[in-house]
PDB file of N, CA and C in Angstrom:
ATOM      1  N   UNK A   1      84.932  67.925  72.456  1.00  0.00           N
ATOM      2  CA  UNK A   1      86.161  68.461  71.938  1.00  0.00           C
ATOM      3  C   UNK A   1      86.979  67.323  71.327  1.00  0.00           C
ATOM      4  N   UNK A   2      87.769  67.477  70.033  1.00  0.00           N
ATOM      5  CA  UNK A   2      88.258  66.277  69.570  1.00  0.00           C
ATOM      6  C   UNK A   2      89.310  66.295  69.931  1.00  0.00           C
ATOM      7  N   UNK A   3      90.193  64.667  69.933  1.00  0.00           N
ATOM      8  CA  UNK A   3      91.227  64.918  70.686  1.00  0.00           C
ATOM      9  C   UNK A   3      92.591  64.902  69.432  1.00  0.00           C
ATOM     10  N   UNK A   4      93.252  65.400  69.814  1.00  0.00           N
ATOM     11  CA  UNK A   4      94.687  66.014  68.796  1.00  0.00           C
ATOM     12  C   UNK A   4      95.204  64.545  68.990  1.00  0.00           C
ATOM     13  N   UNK A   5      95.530  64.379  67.849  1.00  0.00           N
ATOM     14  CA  UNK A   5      96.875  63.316  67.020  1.00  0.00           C
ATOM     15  C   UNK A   5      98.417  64.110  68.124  1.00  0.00           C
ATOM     16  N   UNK A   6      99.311  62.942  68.642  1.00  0.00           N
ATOM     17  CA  UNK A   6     100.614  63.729  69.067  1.00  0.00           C
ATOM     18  C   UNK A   6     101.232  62.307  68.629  1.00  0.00           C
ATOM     19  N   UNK A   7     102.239  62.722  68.021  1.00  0.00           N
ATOM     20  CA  UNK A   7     103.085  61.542  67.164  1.00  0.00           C
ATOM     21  C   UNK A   7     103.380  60.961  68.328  1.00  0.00           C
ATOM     22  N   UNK A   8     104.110  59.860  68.592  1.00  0.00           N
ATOM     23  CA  UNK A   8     105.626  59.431  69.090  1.00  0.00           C
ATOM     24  C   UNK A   8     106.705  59.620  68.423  1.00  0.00           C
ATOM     25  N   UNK A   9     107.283  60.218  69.105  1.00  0.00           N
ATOM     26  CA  UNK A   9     108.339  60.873  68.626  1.00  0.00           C
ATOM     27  C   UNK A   9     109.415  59.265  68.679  1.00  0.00           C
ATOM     28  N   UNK A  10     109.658  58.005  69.506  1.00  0.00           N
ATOM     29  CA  UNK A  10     110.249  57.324  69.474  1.00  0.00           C
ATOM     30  C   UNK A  10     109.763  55.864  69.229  1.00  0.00           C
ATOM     31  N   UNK A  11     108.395  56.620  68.372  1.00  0.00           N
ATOM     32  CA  UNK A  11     108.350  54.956  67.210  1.00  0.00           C
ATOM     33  C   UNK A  11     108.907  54.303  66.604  1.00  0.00           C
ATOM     34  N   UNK A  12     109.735  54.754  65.528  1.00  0.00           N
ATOM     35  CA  UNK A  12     111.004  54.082  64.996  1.00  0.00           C
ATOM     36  C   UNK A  12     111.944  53.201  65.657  1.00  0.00           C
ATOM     37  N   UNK A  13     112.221  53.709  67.079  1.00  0.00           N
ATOM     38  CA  UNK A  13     113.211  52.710  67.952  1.00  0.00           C
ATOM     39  C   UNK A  13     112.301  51.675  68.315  1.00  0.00           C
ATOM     40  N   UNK A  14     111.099  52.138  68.737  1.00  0.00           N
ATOM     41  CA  UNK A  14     110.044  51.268  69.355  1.00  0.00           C
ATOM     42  C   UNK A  14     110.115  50.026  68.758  1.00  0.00           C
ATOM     43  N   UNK A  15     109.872  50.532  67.417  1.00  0.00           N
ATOM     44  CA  UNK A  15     109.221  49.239  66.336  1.00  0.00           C
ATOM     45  C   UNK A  15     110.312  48.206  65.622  1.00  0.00           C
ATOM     46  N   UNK A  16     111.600  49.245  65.646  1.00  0.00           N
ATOM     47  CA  UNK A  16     112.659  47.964  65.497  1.00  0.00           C
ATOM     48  C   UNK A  16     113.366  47.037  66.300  1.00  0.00           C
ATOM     49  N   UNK A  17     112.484  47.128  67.484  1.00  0.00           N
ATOM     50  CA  UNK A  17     112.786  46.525  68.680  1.00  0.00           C
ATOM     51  C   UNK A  17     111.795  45.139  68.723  1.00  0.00           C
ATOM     52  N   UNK A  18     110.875  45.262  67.998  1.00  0.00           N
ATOM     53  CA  UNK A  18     109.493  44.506  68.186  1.00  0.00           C
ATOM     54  C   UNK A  18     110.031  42.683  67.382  1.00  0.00           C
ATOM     55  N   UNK A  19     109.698  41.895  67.979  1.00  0.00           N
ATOM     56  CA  UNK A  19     110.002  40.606  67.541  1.00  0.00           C
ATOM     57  C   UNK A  19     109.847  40.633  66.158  1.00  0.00           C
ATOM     58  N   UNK A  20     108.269  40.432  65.750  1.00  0.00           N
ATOM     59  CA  UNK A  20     107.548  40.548  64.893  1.00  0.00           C
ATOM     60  C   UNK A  20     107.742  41.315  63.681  1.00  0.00           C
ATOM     61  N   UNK A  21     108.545  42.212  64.066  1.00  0.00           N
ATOM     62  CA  UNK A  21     109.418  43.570  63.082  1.00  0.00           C
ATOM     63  C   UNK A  21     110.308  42.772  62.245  1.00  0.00           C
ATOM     64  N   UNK A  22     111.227  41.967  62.977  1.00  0.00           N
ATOM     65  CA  UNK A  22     112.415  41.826  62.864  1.00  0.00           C
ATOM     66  C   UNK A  22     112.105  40.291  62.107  1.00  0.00           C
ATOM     67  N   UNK A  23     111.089  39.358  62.517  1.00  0.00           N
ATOM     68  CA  UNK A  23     110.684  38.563  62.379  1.00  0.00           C
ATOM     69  C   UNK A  23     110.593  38.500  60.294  1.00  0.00           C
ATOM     70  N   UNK A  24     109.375  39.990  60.392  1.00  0.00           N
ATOM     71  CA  UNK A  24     108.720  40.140  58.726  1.00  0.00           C
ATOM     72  C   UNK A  24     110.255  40.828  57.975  1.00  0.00           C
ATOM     73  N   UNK A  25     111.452  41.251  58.586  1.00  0.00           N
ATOM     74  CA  UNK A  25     112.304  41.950  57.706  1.00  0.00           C
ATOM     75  C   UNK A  25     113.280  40.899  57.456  1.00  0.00           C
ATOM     76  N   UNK A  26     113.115  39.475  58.097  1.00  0.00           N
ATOM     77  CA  UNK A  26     113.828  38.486  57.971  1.00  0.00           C
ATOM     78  C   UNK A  26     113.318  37.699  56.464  1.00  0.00           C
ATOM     79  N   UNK A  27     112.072  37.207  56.916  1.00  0.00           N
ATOM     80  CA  UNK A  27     111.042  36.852  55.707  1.00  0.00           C
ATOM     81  C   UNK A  27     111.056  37.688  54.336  1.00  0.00           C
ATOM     82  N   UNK A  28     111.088  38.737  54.531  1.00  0.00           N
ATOM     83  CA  UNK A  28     111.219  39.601  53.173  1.00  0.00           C
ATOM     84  C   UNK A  28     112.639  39.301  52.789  1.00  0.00           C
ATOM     85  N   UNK A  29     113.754  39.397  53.161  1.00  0.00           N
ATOM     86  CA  UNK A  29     114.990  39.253  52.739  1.00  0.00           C
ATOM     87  C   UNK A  29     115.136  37.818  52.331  1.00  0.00           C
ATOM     88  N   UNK A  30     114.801  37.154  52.965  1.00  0.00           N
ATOM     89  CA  UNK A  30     114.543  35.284  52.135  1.00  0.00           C
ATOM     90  C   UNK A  30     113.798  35.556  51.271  1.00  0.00           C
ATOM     91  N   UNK A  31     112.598  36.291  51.221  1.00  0.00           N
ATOM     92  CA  UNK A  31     111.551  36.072  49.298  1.00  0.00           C
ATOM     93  C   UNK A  31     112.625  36.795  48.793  1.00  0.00           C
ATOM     94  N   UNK A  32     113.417  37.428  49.232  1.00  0.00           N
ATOM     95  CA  UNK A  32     114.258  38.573  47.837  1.00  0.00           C
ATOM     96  C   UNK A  32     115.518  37.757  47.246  1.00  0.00           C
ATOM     97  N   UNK A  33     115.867  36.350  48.216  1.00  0.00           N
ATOM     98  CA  UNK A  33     116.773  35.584  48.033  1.00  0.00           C
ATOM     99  C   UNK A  33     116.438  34.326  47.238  1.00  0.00           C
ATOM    100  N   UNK A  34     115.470  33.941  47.205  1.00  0.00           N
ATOM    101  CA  UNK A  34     114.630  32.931  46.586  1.00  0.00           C
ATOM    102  C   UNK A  34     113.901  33.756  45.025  1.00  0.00           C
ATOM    103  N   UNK A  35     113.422  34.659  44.511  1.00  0.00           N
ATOM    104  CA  UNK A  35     113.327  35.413  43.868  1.00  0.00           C
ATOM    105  C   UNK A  35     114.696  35.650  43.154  1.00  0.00           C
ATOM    106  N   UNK A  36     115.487  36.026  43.637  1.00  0.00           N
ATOM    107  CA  UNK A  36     117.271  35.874  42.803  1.00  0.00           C
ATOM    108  C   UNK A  36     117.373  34.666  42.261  1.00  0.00           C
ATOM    109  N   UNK A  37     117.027  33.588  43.371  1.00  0.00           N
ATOM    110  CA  UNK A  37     117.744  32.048  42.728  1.00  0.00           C
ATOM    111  C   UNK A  37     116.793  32.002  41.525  1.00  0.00           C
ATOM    112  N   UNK A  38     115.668  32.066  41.615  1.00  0.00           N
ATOM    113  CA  UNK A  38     114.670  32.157  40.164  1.00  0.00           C
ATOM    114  C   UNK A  38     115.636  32.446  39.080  1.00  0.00           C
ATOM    115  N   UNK A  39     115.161  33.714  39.074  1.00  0.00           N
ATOM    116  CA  UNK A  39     116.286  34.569  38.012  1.00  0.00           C
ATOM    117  C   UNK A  39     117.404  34.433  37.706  1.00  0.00           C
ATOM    118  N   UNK A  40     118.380  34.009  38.310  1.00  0.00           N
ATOM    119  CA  UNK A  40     119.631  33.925  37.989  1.00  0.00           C
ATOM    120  C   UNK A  40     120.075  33.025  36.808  1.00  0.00           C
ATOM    121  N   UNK A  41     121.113  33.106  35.656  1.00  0.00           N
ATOM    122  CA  UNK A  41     121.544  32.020  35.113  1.00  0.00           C
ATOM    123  C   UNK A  41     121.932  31.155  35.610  1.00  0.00           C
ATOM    124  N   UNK A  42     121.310  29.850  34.690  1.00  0.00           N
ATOM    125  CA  UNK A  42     122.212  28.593  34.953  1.00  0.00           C
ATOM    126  C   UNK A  42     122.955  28.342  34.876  1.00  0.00           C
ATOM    127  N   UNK A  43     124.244  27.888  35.134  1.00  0.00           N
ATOM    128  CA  UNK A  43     125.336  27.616  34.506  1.00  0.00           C
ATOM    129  C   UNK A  43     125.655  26.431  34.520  1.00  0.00           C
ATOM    130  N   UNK A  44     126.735  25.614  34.381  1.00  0.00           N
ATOM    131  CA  UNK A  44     127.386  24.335  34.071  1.00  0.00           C
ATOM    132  C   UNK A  44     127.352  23.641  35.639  1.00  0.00           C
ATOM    133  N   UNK A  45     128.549  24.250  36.676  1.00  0.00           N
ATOM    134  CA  UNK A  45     128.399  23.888  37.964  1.00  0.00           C
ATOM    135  C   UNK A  45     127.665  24.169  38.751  1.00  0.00           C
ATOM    136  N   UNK A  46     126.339  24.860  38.544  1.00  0.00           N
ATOM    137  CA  UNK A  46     125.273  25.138  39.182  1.00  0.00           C
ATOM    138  C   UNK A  46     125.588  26.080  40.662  1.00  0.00           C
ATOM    139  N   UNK A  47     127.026  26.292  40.548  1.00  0.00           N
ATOM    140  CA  UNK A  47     127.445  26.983  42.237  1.00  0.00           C
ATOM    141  C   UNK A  47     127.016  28.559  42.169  1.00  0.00           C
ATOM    142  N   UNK A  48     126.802  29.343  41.121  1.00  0.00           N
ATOM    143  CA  UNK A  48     126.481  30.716  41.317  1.00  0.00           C
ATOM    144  C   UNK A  48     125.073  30.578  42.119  1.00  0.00           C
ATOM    145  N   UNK A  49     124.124  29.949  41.550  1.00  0.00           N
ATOM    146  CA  UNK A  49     122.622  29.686  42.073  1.00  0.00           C
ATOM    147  C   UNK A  49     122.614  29.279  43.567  1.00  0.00           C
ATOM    148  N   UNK A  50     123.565  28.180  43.809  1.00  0.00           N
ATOM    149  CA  UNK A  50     123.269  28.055  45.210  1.00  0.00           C
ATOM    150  C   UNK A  50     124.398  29.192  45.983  1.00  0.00           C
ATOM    151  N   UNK A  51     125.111  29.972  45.768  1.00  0.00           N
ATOM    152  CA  UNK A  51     125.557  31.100  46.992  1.00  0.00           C
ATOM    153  C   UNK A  51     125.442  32.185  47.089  1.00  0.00           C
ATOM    154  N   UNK A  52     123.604  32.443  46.766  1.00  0.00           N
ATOM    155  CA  UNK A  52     123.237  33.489  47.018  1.00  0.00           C
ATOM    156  C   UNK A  52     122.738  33.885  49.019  1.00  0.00           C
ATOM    157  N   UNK A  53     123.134  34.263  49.722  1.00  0.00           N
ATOM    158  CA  UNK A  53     123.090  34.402  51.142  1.00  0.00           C
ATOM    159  C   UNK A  53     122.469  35.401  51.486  1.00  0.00           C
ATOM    160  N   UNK A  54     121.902  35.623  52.797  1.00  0.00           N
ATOM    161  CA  UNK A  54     121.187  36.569  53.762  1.00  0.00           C
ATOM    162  C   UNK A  54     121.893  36.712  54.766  1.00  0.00           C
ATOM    163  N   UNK A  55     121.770  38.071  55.073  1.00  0.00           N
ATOM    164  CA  UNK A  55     122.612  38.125  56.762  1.00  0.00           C
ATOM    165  C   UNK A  55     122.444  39.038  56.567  1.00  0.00           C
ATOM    166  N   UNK A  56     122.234  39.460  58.496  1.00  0.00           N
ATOM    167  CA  UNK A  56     121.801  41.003  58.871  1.00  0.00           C
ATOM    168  C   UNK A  56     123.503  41.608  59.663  1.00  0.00           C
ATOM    169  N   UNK A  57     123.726  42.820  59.397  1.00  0.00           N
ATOM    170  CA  UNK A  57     124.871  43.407  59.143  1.00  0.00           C
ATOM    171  C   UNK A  57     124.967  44.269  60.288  1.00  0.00           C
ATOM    172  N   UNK A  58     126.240  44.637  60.715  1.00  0.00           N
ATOM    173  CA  UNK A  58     126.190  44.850  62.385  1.00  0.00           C
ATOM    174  C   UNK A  58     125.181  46.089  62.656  1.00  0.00           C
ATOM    175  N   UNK A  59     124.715  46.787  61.474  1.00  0.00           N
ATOM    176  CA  UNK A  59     123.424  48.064  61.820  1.00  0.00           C
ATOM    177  C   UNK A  59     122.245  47.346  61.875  1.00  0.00           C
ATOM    178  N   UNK A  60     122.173  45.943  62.060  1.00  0.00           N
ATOM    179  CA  UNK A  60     120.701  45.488  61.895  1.00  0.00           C
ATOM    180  C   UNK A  60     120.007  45.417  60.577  1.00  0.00           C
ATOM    181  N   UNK A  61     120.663  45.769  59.090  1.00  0.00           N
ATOM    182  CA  UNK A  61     120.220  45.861  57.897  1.00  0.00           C
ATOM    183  C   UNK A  61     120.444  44.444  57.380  1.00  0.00           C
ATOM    184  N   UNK A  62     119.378  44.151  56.790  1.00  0.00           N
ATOM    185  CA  UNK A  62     119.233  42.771  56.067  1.00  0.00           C
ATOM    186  C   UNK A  62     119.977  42.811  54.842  1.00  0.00           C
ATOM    187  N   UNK A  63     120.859  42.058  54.588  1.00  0.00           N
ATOM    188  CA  UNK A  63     121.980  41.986  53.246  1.00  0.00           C
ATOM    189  C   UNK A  63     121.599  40.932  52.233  1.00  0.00           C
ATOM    190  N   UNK A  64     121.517  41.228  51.242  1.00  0.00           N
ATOM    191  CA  UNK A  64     121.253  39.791  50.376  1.00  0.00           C
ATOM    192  C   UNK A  64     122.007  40.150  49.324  1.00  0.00           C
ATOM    193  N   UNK A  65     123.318  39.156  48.910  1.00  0.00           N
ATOM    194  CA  UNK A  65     124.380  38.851  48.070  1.00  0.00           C
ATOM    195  C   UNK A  65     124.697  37.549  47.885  1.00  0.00           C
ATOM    196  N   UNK A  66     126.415  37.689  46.873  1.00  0.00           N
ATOM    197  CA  UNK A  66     126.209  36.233  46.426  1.00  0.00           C
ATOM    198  C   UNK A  66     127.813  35.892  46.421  1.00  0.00           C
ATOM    199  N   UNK A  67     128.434  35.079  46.848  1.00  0.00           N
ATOM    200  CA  UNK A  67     129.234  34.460  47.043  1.00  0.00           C
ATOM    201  C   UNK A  67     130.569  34.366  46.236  1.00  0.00           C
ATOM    202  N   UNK A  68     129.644  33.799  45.189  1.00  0.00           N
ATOM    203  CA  UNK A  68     130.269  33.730  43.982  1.00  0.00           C
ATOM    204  C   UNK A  68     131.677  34.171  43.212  1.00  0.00           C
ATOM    205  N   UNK A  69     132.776  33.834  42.887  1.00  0.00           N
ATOM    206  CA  UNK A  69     133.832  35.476  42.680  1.00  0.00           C
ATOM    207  C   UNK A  69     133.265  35.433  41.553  1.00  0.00           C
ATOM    208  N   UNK A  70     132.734  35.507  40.698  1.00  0.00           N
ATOM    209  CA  UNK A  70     132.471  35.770  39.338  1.00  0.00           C
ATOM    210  C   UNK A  70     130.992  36.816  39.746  1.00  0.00           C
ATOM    211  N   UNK A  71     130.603  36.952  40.808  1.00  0.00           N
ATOM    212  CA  UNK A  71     128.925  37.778  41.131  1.00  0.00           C
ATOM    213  C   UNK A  71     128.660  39.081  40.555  1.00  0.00           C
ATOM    214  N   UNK A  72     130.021  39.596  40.575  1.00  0.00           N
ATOM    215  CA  UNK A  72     129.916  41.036  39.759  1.00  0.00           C
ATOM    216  C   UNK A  72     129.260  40.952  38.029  1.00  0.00           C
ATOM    217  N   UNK A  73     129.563  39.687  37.811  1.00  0.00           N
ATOM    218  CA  UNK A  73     130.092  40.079  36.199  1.00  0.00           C
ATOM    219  C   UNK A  73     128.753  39.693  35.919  1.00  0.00           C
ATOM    220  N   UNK A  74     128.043  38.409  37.057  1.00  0.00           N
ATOM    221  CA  UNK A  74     126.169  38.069  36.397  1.00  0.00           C
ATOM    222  C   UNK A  74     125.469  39.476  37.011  1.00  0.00           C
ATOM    223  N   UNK A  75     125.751  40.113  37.758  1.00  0.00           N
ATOM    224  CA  UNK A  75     125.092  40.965  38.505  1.00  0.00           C
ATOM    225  C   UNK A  75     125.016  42.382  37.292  1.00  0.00           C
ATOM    226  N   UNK A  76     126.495  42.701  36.809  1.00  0.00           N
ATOM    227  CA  UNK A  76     126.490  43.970  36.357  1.00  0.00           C
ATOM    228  C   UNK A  76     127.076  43.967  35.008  1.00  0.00           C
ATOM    229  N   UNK A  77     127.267  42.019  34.302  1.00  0.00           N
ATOM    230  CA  UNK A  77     127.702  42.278  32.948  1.00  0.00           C
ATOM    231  C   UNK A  77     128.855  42.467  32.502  1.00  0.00           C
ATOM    232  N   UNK A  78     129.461  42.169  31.660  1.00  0.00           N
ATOM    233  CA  UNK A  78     131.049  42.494  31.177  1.00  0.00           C
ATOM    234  C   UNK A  78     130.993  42.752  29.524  1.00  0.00           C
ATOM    235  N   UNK A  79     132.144  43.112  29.084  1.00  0.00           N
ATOM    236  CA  UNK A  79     132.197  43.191  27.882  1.00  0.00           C
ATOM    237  C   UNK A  79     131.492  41.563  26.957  1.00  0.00           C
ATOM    238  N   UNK A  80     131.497  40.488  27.632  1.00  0.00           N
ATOM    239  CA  UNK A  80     131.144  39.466  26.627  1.00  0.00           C
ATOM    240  C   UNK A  80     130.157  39.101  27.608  1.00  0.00           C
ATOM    241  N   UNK A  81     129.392  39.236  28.547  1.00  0.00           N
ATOM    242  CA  UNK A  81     128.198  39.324  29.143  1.00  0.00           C
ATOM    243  C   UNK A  81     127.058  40.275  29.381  1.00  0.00           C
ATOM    244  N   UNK A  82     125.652  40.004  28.896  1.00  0.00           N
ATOM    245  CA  UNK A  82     124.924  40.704  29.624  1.00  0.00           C
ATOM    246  C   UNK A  82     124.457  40.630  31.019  1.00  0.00           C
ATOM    247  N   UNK A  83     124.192  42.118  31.439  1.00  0.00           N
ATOM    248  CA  UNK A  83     123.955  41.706  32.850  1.00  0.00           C
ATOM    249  C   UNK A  83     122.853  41.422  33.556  1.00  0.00           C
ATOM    250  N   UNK A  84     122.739  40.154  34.235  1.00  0.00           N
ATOM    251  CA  UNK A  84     121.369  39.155  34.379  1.00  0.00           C
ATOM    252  C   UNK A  84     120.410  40.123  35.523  1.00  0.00           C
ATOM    253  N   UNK A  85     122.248  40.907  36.654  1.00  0.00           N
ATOM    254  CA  UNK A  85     121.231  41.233  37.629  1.00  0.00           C
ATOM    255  C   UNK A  85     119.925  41.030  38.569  1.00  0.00           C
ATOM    256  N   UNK A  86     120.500  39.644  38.859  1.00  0.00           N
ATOM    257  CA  UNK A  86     119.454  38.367  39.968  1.00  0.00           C
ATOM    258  C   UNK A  86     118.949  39.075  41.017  1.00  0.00           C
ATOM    259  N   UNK A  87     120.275  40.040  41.706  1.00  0.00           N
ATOM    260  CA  UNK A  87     120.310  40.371  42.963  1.00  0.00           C
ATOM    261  C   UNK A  87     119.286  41.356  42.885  1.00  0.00           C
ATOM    262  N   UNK A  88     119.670  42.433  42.352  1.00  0.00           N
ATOM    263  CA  UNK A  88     118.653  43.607  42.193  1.00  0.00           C
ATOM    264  C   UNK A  88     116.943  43.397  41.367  1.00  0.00           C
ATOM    265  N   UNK A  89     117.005  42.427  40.708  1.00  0.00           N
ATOM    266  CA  UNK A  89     115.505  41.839  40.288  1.00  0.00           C
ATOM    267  C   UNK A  89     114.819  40.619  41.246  1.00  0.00           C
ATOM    268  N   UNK A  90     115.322  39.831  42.221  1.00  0.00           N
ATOM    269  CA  UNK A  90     115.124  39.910  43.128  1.00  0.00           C
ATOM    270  C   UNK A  90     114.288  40.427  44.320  1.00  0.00           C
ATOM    271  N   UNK A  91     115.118  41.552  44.534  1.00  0.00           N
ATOM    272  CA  UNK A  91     114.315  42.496  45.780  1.00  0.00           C
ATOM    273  C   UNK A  91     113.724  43.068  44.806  1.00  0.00           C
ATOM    274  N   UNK A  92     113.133  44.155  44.005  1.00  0.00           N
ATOM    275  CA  UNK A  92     112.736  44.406  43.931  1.00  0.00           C
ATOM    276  C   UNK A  92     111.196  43.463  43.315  1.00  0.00           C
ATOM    277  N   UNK A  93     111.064  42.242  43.107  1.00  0.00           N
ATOM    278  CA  UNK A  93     110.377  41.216  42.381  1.00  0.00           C
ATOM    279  C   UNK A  93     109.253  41.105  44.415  1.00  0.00           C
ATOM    280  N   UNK A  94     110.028  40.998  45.305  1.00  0.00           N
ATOM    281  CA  UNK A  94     110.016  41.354  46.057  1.00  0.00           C
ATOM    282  C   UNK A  94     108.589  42.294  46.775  1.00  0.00           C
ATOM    283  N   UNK A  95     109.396  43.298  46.424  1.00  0.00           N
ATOM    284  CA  UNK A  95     108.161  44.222  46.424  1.00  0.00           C
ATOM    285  C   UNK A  95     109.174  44.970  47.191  1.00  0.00           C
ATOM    286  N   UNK A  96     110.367  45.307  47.596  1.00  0.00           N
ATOM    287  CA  UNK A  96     111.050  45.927  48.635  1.00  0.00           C
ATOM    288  C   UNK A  96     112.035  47.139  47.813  1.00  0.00           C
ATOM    289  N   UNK A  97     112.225  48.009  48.633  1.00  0.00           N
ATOM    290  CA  UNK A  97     112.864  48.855  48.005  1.00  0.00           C
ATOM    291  C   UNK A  97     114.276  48.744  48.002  1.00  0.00           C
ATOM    292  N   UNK A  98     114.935  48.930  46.713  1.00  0.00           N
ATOM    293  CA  UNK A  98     116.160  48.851  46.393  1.00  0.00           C
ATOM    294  C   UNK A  98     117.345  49.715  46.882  1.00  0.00           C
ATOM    295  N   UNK A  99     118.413  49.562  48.055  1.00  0.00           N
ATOM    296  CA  UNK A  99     118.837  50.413  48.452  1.00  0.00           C
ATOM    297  C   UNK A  99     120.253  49.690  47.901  1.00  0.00           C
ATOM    298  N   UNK A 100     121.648  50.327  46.834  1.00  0.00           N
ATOM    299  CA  UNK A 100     122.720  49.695  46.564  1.00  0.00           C
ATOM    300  C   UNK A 100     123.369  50.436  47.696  1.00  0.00           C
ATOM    301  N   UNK A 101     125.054  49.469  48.243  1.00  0.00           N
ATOM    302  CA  UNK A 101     125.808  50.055  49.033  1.00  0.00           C
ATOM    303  C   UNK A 101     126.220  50.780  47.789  1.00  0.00           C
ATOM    304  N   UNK A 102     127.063  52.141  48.529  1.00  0.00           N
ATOM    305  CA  UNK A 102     127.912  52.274  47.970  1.00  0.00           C
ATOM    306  C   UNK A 102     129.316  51.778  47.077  1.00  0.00           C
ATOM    307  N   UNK A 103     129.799  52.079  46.525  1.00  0.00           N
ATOM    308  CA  UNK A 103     131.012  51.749  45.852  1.00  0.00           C
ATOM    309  C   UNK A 103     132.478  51.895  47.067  1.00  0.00           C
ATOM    310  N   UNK A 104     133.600  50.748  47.260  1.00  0.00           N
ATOM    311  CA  UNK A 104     134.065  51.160  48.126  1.00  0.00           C
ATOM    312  C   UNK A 104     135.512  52.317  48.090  1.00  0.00           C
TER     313      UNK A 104
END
């Protein structure tokens, strides 16, 4: 008699509990941060490139942004800029899926 598949129903908690989990979602968020610095323009003081940051956010979600006060305008462009969009070519360069916060 074959035996039936029964999910776990509390894999998901299981697995974000796991070192190793947390370990590879760390690593992926550094290639998606290193992948930005690639991409990004150069500029004169070279400071947009270096304050691009990682940090995991009080839900446990890996964040990757940039410091910068000018980050909006390489990220999403202005009237006398196109937009380079490091952050979002990046992760996805990555291989990870693109989730934007909301607008606040």
């Amino acid at each position: 008699m074959p035996m039936r598949f029964i999910p776990n129903p509390h894999f998901t908690e299981e697995l974000k509990v796991q070192p190793l989990y947390k370990a590879a979602l760390e690593a992926a968020a550094n290639a998606a941060k290193e992948n930005a610095e690639q991409v990004a323009p150069r500029g004169e003081t070279g400071y947009y490139e270096s304050a691009f940051v990682v940090f995991q956010d009080d839900d446990g979600n890996w964040v990757l942004g940039n410091t910068d006060f000018a980050a909006h305008w390489v990220e999403w462009g202005s009237v006398n800029n196109p937009a380079y969009a490091p952050l979002r070519r990046g992760v996805q360069a990555a291989g990870l899926h693109l989730r934007e916060a909301p607008r606040p």
